[in-house]
N, C-alpha and C. Protein backbone atom coordinates (compact mmCIF):
# COMPACT_ATOMS: atom_id res chain seq x y z
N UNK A 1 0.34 -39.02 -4.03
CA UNK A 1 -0.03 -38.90 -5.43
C UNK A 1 -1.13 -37.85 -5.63
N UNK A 2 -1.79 -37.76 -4.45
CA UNK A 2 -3.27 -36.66 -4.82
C UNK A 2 -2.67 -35.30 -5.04
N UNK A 3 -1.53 -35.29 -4.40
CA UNK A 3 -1.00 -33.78 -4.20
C UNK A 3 -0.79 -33.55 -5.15
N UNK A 4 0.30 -34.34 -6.24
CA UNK A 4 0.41 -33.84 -7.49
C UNK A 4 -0.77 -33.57 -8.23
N UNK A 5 -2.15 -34.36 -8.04
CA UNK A 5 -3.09 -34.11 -9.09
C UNK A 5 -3.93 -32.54 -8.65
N UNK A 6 -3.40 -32.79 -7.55
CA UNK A 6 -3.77 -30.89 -6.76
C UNK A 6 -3.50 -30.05 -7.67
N UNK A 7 -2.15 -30.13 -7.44
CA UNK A 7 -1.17 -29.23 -8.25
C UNK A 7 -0.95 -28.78 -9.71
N UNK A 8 -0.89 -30.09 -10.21
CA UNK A 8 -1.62 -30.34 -11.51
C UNK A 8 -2.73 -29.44 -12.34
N UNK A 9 -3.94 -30.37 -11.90
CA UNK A 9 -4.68 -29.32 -12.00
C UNK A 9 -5.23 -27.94 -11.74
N UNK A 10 -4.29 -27.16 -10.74
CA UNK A 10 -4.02 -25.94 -10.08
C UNK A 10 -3.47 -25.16 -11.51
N UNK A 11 -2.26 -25.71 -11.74
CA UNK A 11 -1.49 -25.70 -13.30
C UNK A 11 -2.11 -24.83 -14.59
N UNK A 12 -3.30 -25.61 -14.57
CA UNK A 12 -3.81 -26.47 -15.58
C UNK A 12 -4.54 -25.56 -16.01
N UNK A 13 -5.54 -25.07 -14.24
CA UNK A 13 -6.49 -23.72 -14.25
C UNK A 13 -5.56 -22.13 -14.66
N UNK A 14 -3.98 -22.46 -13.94
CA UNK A 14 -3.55 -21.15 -13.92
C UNK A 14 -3.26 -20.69 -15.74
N UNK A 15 -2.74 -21.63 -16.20
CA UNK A 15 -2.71 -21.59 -17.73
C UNK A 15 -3.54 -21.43 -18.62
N UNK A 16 -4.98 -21.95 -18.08
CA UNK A 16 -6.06 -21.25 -18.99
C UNK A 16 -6.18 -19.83 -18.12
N UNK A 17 -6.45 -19.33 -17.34
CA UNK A 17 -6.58 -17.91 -16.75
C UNK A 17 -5.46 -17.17 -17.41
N UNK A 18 -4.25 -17.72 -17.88
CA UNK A 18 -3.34 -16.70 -18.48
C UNK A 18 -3.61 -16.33 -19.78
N UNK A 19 -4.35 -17.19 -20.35
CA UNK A 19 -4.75 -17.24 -22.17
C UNK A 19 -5.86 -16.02 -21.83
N UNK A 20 -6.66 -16.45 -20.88
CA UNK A 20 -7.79 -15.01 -20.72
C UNK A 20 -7.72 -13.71 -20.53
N UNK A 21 -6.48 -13.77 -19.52
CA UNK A 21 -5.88 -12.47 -19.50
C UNK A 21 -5.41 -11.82 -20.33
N UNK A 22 -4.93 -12.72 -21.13
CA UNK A 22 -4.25 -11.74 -22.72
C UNK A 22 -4.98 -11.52 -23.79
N UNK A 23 -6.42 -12.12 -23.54
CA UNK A 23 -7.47 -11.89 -24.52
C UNK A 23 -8.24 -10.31 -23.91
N UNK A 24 -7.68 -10.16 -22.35
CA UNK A 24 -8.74 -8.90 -21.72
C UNK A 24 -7.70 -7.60 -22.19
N UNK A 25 -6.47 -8.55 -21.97
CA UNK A 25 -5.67 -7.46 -22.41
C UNK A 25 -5.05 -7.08 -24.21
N UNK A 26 -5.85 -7.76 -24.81
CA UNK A 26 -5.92 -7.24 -26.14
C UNK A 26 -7.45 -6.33 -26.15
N UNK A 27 -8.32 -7.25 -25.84
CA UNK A 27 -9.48 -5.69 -25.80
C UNK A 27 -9.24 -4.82 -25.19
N UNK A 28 -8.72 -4.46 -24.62
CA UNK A 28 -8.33 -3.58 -23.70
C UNK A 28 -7.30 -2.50 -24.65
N UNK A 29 -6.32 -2.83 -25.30
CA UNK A 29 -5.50 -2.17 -26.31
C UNK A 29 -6.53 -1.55 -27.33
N UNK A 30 -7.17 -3.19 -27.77
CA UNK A 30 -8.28 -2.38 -28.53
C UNK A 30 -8.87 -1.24 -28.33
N UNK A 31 -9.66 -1.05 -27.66
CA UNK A 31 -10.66 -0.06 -26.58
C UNK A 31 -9.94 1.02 -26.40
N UNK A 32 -8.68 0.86 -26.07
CA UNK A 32 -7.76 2.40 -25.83
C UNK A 32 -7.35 2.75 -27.49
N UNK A 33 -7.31 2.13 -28.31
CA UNK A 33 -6.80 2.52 -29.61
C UNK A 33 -7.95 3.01 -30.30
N UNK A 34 -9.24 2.68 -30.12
CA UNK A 34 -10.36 2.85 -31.20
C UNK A 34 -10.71 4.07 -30.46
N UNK A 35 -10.73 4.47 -28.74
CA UNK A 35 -11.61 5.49 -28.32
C UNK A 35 -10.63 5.96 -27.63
N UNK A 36 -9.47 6.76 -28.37
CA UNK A 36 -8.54 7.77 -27.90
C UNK A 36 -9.19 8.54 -26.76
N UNK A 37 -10.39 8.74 -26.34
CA UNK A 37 -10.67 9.86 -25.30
C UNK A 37 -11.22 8.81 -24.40
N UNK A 38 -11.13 7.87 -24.21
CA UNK A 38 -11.45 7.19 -23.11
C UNK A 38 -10.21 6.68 -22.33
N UNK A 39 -9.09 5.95 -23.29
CA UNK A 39 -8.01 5.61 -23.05
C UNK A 39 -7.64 5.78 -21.48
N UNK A 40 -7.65 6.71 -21.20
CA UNK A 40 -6.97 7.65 -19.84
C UNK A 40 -7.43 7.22 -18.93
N UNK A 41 -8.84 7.25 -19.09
CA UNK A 41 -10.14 6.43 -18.19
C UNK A 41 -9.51 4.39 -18.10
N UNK A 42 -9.60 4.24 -19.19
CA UNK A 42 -9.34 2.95 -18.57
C UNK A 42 -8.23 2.32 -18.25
N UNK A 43 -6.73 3.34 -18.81
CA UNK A 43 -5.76 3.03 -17.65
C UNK A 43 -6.00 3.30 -16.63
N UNK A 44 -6.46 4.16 -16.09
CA UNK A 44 -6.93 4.69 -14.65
C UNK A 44 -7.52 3.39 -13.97
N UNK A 45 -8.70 2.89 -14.74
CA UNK A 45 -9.55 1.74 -13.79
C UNK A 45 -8.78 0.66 -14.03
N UNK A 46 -7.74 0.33 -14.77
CA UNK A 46 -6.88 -1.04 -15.12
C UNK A 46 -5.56 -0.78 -13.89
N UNK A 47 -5.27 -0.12 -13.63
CA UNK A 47 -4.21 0.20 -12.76
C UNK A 47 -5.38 0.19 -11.16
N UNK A 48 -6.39 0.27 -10.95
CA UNK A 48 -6.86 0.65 -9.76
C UNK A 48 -7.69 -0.91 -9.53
N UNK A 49 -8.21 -1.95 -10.70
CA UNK A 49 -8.42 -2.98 -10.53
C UNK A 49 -7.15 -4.06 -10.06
N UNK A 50 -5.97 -3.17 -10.55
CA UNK A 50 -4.63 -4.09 -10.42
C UNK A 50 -4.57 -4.34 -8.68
N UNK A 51 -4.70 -3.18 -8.37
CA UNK A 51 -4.68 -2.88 -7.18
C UNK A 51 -5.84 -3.67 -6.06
N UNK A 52 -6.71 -3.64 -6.56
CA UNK A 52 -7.74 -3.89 -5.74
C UNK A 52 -7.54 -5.70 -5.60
N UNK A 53 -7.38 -6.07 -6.88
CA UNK A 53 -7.22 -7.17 -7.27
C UNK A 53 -5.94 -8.18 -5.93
N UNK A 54 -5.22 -7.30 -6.56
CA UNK A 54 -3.97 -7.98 -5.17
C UNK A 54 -4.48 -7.99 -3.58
N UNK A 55 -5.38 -6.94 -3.13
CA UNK A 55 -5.96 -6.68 -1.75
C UNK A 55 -6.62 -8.27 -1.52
N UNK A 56 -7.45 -7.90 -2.34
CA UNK A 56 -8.07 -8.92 -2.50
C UNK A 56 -7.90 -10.22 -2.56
N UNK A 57 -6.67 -10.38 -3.41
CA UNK A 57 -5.85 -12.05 -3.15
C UNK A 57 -5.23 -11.89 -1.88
N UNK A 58 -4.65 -11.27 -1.54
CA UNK A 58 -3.87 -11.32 -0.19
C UNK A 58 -4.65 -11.41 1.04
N UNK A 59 -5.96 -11.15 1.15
CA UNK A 59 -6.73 -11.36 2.04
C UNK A 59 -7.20 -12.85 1.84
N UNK A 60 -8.06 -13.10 0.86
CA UNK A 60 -7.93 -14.91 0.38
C UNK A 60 -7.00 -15.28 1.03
N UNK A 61 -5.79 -15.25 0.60
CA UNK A 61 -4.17 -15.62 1.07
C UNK A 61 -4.15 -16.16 2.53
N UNK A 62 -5.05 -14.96 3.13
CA UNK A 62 -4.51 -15.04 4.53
C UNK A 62 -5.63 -15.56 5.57
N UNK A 63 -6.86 -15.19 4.99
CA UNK A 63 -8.05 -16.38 5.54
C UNK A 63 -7.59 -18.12 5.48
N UNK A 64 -6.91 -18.38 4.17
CA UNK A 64 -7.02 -20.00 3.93
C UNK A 64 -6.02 -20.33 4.95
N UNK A 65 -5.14 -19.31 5.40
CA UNK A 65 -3.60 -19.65 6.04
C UNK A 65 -4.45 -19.73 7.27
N UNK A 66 -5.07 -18.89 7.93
CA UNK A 66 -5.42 -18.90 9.23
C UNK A 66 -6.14 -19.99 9.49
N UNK A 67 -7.30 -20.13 8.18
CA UNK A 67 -8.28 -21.52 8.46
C UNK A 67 -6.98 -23.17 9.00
N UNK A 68 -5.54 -23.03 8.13
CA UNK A 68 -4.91 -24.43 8.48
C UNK A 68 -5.23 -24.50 6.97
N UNK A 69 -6.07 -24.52 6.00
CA UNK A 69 -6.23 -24.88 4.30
C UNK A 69 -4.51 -25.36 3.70
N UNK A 70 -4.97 -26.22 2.87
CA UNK A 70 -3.43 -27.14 2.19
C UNK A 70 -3.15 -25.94 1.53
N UNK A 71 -1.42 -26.13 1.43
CA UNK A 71 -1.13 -24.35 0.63
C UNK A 71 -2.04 -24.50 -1.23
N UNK A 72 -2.35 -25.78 -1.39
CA UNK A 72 -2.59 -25.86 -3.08
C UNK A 72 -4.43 -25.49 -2.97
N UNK A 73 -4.74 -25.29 -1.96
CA UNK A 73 -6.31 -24.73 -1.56
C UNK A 73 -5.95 -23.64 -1.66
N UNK A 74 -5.16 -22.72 -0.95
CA UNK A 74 -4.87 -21.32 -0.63
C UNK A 74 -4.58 -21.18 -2.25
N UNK A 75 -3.62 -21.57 -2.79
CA UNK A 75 -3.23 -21.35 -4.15
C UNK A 75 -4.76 -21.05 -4.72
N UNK A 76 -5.08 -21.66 -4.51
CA UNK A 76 -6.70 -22.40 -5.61
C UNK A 76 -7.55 -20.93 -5.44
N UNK A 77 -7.44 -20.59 -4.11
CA UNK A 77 -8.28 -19.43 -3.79
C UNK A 77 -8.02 -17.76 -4.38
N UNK A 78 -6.57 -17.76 -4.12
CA UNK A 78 -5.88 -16.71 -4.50
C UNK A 78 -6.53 -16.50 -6.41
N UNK A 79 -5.98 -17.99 -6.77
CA UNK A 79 -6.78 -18.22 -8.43
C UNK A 79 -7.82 -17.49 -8.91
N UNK A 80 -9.08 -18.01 -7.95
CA UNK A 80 -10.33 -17.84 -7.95
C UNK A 80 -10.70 -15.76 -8.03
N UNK A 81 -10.15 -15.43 -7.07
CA UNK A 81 -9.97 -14.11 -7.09
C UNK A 81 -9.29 -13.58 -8.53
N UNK A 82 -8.31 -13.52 -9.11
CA UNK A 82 -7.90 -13.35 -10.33
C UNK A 82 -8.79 -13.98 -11.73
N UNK A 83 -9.20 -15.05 -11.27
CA UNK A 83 -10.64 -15.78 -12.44
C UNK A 83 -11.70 -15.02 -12.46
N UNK A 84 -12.44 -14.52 -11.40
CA UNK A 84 -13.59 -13.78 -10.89
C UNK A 84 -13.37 -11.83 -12.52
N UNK A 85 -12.03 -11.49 -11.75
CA UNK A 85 -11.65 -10.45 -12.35
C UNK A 85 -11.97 -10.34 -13.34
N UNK A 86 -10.86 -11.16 -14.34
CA UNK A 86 -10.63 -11.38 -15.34
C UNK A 86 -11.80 -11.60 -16.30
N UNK A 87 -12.83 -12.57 -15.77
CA UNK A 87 -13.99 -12.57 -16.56
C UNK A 87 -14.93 -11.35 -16.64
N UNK A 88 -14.83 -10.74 -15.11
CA UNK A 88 -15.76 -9.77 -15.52
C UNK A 88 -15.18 -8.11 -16.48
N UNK A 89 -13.88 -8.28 -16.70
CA UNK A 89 -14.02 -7.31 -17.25
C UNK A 89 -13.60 -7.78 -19.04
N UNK A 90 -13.94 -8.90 -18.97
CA UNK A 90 -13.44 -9.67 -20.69
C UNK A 90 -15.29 -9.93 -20.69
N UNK A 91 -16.22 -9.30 -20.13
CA UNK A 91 -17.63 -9.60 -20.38
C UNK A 91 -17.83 -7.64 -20.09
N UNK A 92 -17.11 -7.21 -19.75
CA UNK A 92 -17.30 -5.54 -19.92
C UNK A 92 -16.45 -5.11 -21.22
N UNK A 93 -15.70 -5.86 -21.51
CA UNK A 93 -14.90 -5.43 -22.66
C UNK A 93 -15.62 -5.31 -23.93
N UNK A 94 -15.99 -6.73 -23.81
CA UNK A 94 -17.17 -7.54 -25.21
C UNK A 94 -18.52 -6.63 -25.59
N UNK A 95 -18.29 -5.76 -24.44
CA UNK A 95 -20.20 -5.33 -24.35
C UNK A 95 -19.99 -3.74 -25.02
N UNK A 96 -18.79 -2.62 -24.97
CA UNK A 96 -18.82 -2.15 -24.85
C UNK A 96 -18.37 -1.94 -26.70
């Protein structure tokens, strides 16, 4: 039964992280629509965070695997890396 509440709440986190993402990615439209000469610039760093971003889970990925970690820990971690992101550039978005 714990597993499901693992999972569950794994869920639970990934579904609010998706509502955030589409809030970074409306400022983000924003930001390229209001400052036509930046635009270029921040596809550039949105495509190179994409990137970095995945390195980055996949290494998580592969520490929790090596540690023996339950796959819904590894899940949890991989999360954490994409949560981390996401906030900091929906707190660079807001500022700018």
């Amino acid at each position: 039964m714990q597993m499901w509440n693992d999972w569950f709440a794994l869920s639970l986190q990934t579904a609010k992280l998706s509502w955030e993402a589409q809030g970074v990615m409306a400022l983000r439209v924003m930001r390229m629509a209001t400052q036509p000469a930046r635009s270029q610039t921040e596809a550039r760093r949105m495509v190179t965070e994409k990137v970095a971003a995945l390195g980055e889970a996949q290494a998580a990925a592969a520490a929790g695997i090596i540690k023996g970690s339950k796959n819904h820990r590894v899940a949890k971690k991989v999360l954490g890396v994409y949560k981390k992101r996401v906030r900091a550039n929906k707190r660079r978005l807001r500022r700018a």
